[in-house]
N, C-alpha and C. Protein backbone atom coordinates (compact mmCIF):
# COMPACT_ATOMS: atom_id res chain seq x y z
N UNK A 1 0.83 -1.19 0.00
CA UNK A 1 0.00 0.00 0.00
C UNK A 1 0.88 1.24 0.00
N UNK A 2 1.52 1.67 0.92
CA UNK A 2 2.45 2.74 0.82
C UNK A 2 3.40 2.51 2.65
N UNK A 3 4.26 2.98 2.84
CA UNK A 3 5.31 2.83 3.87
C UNK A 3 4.67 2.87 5.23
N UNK A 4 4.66 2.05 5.95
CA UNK A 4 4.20 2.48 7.36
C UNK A 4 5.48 2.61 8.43
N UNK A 5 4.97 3.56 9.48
CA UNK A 5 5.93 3.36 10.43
C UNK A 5 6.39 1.85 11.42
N UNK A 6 7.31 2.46 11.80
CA UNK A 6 8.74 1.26 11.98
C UNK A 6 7.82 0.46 12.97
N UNK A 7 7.60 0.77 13.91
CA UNK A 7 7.01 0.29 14.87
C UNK A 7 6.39 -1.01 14.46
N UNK A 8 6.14 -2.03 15.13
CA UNK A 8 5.09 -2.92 14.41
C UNK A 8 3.57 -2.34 14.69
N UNK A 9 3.33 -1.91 16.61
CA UNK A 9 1.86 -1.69 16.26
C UNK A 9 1.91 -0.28 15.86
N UNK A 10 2.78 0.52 15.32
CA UNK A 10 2.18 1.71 14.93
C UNK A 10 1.83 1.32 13.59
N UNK A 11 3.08 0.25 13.12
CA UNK A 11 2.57 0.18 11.23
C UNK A 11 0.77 -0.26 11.32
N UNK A 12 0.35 -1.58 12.42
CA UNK A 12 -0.93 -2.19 12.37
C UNK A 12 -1.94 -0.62 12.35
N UNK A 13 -1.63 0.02 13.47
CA UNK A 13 -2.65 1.16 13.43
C UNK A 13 -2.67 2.01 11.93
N UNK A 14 -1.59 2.02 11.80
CA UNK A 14 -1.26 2.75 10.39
C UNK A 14 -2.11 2.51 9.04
N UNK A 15 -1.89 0.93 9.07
CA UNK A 15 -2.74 0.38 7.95
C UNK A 15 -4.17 0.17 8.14
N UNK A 16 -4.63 -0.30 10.02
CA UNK A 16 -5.93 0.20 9.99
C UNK A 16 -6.56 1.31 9.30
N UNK A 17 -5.82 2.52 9.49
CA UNK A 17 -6.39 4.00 9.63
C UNK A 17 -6.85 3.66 8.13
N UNK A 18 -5.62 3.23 7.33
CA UNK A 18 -5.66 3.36 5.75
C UNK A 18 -7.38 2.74 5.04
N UNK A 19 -7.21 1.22 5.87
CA UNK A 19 -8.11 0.35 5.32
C UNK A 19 -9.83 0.97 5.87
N UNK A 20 -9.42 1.72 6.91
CA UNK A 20 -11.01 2.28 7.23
C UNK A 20 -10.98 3.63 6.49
N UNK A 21 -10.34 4.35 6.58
CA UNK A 21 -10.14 6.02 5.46
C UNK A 21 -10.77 5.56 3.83
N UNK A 22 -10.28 4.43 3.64
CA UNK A 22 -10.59 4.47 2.68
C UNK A 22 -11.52 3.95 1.99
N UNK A 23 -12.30 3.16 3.21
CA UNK A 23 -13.64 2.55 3.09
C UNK A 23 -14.90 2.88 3.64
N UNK A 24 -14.84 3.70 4.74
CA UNK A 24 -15.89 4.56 4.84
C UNK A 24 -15.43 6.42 5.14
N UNK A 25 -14.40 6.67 4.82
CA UNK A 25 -14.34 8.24 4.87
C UNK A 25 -13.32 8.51 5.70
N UNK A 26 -12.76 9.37 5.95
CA UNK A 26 -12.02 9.59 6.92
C UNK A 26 -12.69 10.44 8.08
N UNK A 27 -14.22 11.58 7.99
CA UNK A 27 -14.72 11.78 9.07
C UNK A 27 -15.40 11.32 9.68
N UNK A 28 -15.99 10.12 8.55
CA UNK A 28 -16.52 8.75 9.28
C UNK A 28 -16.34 8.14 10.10
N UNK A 29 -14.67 7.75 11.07
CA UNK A 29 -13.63 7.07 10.96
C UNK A 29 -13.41 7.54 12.45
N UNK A 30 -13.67 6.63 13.59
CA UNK A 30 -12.71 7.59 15.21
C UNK A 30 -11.56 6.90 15.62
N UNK A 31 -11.20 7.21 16.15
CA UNK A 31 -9.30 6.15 17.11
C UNK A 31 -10.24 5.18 17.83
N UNK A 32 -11.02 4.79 18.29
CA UNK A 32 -11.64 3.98 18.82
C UNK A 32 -11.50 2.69 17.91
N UNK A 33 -12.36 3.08 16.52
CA UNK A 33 -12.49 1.98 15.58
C UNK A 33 -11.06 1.71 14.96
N UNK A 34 -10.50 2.53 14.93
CA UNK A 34 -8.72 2.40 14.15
C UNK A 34 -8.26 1.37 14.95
N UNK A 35 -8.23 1.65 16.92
CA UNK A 35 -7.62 0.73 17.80
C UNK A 35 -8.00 -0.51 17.44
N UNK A 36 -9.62 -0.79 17.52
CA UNK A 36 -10.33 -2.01 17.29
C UNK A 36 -9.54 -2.75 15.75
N UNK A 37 -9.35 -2.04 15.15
CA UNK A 37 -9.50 -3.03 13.96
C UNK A 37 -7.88 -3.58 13.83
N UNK A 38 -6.95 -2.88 14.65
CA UNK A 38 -5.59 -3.58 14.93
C UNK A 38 -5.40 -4.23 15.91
N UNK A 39 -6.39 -4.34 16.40
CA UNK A 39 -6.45 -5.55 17.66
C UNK A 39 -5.64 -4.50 18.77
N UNK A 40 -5.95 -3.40 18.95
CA UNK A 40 -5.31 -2.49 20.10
C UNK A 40 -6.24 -2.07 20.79
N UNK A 41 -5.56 -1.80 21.89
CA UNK A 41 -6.61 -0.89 23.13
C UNK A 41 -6.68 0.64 22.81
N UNK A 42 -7.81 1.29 23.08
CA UNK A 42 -7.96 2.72 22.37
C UNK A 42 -6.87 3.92 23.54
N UNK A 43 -6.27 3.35 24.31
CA UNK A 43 -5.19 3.96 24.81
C UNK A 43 -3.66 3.71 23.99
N UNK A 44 -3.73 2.75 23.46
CA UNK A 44 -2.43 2.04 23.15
C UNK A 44 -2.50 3.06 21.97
N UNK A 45 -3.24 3.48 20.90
CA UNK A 45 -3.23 4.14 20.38
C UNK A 45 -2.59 5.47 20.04
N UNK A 46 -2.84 5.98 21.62
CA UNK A 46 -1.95 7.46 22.07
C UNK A 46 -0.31 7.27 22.16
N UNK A 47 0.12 5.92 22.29
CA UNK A 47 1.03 5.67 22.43
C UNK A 47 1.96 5.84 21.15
N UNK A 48 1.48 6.31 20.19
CA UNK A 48 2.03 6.29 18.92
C UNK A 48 1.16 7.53 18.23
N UNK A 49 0.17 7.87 17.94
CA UNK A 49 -0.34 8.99 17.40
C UNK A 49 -1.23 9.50 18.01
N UNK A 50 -1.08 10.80 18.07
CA UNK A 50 -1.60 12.21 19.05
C UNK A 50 -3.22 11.90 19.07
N UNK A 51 -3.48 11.70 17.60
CA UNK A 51 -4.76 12.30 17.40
C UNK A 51 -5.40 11.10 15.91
N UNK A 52 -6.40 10.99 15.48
CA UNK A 52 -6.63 10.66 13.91
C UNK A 52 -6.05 11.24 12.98
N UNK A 53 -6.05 12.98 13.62
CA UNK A 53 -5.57 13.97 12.38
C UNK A 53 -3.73 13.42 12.16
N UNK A 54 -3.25 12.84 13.32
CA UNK A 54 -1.56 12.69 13.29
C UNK A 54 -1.37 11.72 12.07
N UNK A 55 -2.47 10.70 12.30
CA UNK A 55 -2.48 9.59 11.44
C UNK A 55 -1.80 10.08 9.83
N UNK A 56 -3.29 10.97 9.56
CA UNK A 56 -3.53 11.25 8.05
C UNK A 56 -2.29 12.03 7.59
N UNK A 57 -1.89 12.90 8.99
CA UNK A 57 -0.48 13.31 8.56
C UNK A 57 0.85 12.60 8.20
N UNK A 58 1.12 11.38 8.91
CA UNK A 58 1.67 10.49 8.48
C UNK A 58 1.59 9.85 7.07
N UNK A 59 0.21 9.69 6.96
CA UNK A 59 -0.06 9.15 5.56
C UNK A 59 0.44 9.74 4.47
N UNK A 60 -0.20 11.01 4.12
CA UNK A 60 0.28 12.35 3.36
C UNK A 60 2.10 12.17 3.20
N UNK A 61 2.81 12.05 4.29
CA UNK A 61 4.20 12.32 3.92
C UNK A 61 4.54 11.24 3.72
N UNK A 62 4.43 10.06 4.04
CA UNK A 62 4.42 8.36 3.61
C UNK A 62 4.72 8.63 1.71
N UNK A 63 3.41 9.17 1.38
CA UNK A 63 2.98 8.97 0.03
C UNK A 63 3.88 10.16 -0.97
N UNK A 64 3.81 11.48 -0.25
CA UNK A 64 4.97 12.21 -1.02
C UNK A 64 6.24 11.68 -0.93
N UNK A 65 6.93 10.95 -0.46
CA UNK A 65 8.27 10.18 -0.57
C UNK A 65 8.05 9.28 -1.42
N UNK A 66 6.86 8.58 -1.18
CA UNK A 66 6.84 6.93 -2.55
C UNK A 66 6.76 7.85 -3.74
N UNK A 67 5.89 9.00 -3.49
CA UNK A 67 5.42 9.91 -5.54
C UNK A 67 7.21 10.61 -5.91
N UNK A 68 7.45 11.01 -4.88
CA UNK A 68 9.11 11.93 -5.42
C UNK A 68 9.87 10.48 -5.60
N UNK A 69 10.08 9.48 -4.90
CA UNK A 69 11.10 8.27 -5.23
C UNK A 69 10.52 8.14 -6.99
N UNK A 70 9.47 7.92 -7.17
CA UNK A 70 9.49 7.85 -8.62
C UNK A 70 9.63 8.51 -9.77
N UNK A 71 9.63 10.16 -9.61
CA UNK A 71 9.99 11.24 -10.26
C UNK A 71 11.82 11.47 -10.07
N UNK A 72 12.43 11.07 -9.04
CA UNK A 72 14.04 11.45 -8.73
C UNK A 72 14.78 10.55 -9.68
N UNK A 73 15.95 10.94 -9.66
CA UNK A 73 16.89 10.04 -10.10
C UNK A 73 17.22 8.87 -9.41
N UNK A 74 17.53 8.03 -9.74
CA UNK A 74 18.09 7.07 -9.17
C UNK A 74 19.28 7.54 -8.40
N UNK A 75 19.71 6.74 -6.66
CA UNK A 75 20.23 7.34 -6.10
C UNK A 75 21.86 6.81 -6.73
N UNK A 76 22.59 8.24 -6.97
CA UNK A 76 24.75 7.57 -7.16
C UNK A 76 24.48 7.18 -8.89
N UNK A 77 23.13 7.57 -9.43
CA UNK A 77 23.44 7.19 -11.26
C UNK A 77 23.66 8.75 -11.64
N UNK A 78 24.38 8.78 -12.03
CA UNK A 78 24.78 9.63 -13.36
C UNK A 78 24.14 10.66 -13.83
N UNK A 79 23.87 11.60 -13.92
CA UNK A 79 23.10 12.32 -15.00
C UNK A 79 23.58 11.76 -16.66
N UNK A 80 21.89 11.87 -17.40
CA UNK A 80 22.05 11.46 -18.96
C UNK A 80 23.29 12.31 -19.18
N UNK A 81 24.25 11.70 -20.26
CA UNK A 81 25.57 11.49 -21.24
C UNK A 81 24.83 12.02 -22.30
N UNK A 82 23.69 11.88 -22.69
CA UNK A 82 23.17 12.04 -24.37
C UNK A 82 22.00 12.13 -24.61
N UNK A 83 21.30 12.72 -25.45
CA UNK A 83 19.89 13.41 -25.69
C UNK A 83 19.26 11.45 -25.69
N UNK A 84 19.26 10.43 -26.09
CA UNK A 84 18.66 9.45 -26.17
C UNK A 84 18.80 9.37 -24.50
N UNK A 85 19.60 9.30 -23.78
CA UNK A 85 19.39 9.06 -22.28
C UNK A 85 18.52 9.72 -21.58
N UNK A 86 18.77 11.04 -22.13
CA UNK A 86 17.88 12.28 -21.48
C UNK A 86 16.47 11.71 -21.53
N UNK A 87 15.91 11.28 -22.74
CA UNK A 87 14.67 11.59 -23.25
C UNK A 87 14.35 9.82 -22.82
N UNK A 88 14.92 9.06 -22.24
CA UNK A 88 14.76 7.83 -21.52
C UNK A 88 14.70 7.65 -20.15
N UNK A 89 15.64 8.84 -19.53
CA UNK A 89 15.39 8.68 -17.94
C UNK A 89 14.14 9.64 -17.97
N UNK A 90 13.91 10.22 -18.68
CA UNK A 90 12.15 11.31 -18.80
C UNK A 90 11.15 10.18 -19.00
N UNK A 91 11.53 9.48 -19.75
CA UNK A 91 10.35 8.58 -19.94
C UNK A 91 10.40 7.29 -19.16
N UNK A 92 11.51 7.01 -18.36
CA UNK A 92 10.90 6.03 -17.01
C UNK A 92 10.38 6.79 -15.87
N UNK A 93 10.85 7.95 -15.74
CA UNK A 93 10.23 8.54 -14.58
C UNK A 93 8.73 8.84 -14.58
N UNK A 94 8.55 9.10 -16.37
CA UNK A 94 6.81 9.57 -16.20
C UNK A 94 5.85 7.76 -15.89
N UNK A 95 6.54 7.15 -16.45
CA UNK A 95 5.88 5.52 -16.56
C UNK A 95 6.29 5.51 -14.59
N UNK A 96 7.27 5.69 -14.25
CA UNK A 96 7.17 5.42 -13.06
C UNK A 96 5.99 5.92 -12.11
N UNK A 97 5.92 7.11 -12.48
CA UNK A 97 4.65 7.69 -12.01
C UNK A 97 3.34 7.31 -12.09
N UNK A 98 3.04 7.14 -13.20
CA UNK A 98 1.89 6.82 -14.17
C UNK A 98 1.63 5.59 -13.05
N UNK A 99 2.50 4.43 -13.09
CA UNK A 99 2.53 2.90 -12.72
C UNK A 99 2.25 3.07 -11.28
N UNK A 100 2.96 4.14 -10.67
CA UNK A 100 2.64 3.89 -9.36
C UNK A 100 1.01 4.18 -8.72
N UNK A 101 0.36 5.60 -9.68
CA UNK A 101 -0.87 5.13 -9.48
C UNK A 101 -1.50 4.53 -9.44
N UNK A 102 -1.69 3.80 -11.06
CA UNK A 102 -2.41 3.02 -11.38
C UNK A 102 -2.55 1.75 -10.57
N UNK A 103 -1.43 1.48 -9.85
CA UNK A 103 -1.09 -0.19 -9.08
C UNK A 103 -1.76 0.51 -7.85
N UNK A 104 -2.04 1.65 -7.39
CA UNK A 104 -2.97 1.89 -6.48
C UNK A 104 -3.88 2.71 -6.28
N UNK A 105 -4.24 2.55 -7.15
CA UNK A 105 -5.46 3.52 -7.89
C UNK A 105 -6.76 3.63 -6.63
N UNK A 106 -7.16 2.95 -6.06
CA UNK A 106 -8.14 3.34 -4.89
C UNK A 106 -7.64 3.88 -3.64
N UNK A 107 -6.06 3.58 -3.66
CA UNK A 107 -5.74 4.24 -2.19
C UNK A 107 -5.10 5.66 -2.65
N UNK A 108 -4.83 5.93 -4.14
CA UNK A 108 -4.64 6.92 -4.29
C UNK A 108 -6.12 8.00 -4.82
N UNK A 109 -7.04 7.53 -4.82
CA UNK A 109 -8.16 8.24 -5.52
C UNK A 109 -8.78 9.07 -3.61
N UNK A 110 -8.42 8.09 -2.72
CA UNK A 110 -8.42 8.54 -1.18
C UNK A 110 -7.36 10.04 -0.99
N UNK A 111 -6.17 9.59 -1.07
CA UNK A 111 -4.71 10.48 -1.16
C UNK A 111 -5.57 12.19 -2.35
N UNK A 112 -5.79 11.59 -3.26
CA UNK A 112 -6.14 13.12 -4.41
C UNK A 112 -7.56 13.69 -3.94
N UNK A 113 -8.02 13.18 -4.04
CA UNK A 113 -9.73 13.88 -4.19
C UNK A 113 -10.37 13.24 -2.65
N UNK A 114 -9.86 12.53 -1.92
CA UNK A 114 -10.43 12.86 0.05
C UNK A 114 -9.92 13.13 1.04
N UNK A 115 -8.31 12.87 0.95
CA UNK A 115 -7.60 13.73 2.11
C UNK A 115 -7.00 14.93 1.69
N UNK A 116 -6.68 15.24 0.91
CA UNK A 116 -7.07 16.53 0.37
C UNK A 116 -7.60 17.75 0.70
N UNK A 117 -9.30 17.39 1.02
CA UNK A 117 -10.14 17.79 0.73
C UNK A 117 -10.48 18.17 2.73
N UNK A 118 -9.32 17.28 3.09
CA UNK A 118 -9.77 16.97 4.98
C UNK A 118 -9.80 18.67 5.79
N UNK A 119 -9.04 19.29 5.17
CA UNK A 119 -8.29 20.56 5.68
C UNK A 119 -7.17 21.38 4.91
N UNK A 120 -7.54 23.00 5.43
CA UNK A 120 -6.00 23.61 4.64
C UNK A 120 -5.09 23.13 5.02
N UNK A 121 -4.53 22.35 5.49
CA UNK A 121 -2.93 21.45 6.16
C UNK A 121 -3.01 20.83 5.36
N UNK A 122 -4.24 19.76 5.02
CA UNK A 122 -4.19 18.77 3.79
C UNK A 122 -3.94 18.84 2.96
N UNK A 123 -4.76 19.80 2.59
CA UNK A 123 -4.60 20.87 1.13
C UNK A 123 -3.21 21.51 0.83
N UNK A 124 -2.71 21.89 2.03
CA UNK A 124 -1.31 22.17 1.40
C UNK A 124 -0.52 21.62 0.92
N UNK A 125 -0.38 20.55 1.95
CA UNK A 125 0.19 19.07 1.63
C UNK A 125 0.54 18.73 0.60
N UNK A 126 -0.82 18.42 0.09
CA UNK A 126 -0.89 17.91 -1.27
C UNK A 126 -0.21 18.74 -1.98
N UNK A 127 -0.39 20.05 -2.37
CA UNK A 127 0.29 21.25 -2.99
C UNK A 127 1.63 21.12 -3.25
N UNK A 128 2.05 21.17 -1.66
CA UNK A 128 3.44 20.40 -1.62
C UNK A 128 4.21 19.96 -2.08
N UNK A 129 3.35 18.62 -2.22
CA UNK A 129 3.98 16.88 -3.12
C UNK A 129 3.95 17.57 -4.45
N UNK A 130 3.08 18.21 -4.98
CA UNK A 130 2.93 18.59 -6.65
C UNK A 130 4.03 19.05 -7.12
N UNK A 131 4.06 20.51 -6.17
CA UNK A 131 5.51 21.30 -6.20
C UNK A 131 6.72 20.62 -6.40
N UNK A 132 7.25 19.71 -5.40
CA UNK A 132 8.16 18.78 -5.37
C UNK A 132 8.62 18.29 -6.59
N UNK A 133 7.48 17.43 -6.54
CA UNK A 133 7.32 16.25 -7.95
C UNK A 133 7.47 17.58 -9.14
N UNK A 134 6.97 18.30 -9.21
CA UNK A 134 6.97 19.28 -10.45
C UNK A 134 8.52 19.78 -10.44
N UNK A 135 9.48 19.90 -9.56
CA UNK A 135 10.81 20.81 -9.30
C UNK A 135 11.75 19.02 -9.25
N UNK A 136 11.77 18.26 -9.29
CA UNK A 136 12.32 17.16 -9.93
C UNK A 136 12.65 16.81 -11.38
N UNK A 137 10.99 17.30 -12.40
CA UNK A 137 11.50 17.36 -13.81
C UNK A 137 12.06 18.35 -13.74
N UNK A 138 11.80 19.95 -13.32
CA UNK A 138 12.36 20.81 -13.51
C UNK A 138 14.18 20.74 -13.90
N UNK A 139 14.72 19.91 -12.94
CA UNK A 139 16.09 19.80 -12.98
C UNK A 139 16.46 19.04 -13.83
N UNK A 140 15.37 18.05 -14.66
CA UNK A 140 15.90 17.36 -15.23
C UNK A 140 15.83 18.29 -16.63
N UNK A 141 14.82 19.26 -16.41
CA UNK A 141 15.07 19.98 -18.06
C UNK A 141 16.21 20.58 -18.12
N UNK A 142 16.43 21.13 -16.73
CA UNK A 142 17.60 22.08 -16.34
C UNK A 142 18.94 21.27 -17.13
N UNK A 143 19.25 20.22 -16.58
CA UNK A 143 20.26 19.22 -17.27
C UNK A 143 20.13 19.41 -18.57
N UNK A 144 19.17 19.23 -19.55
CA UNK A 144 18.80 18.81 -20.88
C UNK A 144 19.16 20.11 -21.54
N UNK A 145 18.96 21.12 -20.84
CA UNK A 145 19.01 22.75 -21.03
C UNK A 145 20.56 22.97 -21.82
N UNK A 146 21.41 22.50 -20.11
CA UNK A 146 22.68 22.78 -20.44
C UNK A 146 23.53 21.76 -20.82
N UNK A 147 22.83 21.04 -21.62
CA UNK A 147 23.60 19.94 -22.68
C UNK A 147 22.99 20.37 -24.38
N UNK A 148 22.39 21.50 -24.24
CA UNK A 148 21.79 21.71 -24.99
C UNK A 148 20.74 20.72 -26.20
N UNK A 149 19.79 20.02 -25.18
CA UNK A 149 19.12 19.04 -25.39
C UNK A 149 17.18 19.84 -25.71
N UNK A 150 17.65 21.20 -24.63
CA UNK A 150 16.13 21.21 -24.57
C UNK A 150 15.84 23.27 -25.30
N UNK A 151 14.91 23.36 -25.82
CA UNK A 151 14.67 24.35 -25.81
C UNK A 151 15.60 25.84 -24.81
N UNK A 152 16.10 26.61 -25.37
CA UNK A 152 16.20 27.34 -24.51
C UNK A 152 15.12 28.79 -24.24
N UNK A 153 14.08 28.69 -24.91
CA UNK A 153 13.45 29.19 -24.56
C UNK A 153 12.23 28.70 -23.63
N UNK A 154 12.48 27.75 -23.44
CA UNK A 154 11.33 27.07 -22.54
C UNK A 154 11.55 27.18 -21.52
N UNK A 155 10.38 27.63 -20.90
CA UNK A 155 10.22 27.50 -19.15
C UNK A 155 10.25 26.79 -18.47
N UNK A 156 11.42 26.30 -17.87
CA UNK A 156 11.71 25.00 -17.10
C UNK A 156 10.50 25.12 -16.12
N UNK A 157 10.10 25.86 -15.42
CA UNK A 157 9.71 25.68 -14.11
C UNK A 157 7.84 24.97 -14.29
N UNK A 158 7.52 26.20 -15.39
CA UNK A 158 5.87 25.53 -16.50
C UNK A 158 6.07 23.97 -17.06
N UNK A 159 7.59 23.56 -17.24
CA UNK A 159 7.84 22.53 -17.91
C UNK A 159 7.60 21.46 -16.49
N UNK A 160 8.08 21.57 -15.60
CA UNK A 160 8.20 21.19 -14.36
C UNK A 160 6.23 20.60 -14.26
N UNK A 161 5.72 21.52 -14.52
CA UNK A 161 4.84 21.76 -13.38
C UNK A 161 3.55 21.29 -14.34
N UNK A 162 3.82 21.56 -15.79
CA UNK A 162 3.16 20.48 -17.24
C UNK A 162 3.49 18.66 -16.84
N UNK A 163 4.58 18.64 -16.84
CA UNK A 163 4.74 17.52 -16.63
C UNK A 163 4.04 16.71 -14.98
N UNK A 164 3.50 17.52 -13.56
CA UNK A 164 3.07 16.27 -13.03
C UNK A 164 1.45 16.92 -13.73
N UNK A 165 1.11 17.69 -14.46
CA UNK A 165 -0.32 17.99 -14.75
C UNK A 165 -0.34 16.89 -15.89
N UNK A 166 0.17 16.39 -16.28
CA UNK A 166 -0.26 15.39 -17.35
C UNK A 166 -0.14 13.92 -16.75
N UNK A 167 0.32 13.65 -15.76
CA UNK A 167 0.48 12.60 -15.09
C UNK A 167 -0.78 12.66 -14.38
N UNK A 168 -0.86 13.58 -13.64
CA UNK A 168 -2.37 13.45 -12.92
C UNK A 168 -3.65 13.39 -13.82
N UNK A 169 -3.60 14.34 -15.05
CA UNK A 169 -4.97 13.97 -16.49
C UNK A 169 -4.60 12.79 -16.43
N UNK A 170 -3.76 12.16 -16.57
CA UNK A 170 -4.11 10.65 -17.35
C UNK A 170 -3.98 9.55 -16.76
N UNK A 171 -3.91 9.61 -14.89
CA UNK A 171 -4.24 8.72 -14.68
C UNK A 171 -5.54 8.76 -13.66
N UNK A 172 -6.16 10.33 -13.69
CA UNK A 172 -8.00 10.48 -13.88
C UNK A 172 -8.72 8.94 -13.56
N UNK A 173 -8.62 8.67 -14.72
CA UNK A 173 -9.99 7.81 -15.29
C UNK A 173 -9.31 6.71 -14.02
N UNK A 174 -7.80 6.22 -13.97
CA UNK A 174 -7.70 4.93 -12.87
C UNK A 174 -8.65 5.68 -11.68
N UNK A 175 -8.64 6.58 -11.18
CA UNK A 175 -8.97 6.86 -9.72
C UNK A 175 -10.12 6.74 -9.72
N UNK A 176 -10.78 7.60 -10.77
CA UNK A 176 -12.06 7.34 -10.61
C UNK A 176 -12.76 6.08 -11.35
N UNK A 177 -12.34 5.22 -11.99
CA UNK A 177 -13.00 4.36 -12.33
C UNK A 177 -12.24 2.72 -12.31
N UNK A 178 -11.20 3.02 -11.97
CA UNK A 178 -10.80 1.83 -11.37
C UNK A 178 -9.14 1.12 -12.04
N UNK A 179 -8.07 0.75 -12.38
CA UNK A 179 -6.72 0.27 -12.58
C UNK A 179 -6.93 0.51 -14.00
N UNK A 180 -7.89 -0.63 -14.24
CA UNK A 180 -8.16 -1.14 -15.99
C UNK A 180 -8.86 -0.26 -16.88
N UNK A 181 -8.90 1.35 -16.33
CA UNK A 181 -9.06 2.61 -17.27
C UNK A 181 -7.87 3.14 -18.16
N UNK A 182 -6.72 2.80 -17.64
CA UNK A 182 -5.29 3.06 -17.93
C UNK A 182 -4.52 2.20 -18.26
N UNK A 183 -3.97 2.41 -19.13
CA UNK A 183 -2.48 1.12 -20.15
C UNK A 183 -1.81 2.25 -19.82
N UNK A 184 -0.86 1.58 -18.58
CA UNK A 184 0.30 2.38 -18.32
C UNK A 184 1.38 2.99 -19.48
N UNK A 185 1.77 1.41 -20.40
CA UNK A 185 2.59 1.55 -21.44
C UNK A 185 1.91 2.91 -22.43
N UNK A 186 1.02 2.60 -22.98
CA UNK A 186 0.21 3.89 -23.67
C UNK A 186 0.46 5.10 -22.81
N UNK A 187 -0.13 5.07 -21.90
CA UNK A 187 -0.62 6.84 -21.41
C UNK A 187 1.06 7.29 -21.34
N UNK A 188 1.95 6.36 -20.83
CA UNK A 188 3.28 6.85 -20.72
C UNK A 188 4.16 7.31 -22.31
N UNK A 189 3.66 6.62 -23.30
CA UNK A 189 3.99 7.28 -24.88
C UNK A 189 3.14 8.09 -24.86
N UNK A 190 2.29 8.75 -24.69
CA UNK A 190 1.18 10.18 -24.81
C UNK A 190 1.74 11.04 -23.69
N UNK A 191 1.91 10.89 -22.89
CA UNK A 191 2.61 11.66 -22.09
C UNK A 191 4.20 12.17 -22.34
N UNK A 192 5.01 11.03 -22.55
CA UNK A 192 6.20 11.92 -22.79
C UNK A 192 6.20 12.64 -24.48
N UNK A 193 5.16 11.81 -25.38
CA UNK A 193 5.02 12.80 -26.73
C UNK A 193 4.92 14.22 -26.60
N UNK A 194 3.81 14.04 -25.67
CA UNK A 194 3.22 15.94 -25.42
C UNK A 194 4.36 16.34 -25.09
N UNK A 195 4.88 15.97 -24.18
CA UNK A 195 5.91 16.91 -23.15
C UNK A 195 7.37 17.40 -24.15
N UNK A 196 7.41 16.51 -24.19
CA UNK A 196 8.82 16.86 -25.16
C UNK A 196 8.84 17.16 -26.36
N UNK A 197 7.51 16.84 -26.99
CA UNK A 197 7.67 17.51 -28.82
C UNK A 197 6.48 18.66 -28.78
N UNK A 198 5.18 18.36 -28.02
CA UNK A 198 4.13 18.83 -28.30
C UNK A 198 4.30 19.88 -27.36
N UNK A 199 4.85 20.26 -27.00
CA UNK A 199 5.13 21.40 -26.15
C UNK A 199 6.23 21.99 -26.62
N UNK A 200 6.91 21.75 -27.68
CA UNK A 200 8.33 22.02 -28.26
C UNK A 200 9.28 22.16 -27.40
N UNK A 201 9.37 21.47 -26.31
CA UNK A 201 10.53 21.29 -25.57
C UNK A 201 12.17 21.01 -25.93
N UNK A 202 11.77 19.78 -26.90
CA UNK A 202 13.38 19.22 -27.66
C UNK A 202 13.31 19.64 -28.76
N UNK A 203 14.29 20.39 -29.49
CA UNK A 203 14.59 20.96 -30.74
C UNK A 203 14.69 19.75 -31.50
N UNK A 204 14.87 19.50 -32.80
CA UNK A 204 14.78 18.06 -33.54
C UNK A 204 16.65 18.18 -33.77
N UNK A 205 17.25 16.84 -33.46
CA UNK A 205 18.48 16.36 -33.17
C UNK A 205 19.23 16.88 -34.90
N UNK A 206 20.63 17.43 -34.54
CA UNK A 206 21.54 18.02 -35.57
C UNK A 206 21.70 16.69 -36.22
């Protein structure tokens, strides 16, 4: 599902919170029933998170580390050597993305459009992760820039910030309608097409 804490019963409470948040609501949802459904006492609970709201906070930063691990570079590799590398580590990172929804497309349709939605903390949150994830391609145009791979008139930062907006359009339809709305392989060739030609990002190779 996504990372829980170290603890063993904090991970159990952890994944409770997840498996009830995301099956009847999250204001639906009290520390009472979270304790119950990890086989904990509703004190044992405090013993690890403040409140419900601590929970969801946990969750939230859980999930911006799994979404940026798939937008970053790989950790000690290299920056691309050559416009074919460039335009290959762009296009595993967007499939990385793409894939990681889609493989959890209901616990992420919870993550976009209901915790979100919990509070301005939530809401920022989320904002946050976008930003992030959006200032990850950024650097990677930045690279492409000064290898002279990418447009230099293009706006890295719009480029940044195009690129997680097309990741989130197209994997839409998984959240709301379920895994098998989305061919990862596809949406990930429509996605890096736009980005890099249809946006005139890469000049056509000397």
């Amino acid at each position: 599902m996504t990372a829980t804490p170290a603890s063993d019963r904090a991970s159990q409470l952890y994944a409770a919170a997840v498996e009830l948040f995301m099956a009847n609501g999250y204001r639906e949802v009290d520390v009472a029933e979270i304790a119950a459904a990890a086989g904990a006492s509703h004190g044992t609970f405090y013993n690890y998170f403040r409140n419900k709201r601590d929970v969801l906070t946990a969750i939230q930063a859980n999930t911006e580390a799994e979404i940026l691990a798939t937008v970053s570079p790989t950790e000690g590799a290299p920056p691309p050597a050559a416009r074919e590398d460039f335009i290959a580590q762009f296009q595993l990172r967007i499939s990385g993305a793409i894939a990681y929804f889609v493989e959890r497309a209901e616990f992420m349709a919870f993550i976009a459009l209901t915790a979100a939605g919990v509070d301005d903390a939530a809401l920022a949150a989320t904002l946050t992760t976008y930003q992030r994830a959006a200032q990850q391609f950024t650097r990677l145009f930045e690279h492409g820039r000064e290898q002279g791979w990418v447009h230099r008139d293009l706006d890295l930062d719009v480029a940044g910030q195009a690129a997680v907006s097309a990741i989130i359009t197209t994997v839409l339809p998984a959240l709301v309608g379920g895994a098998d709305e989305v061919d990862v392989e596809e949406a990930t060739a429509l996605c890096t097409n736009y980005l890099l030609h249809g946006m005139r990002g890469l000049p056509q190779p000397r």
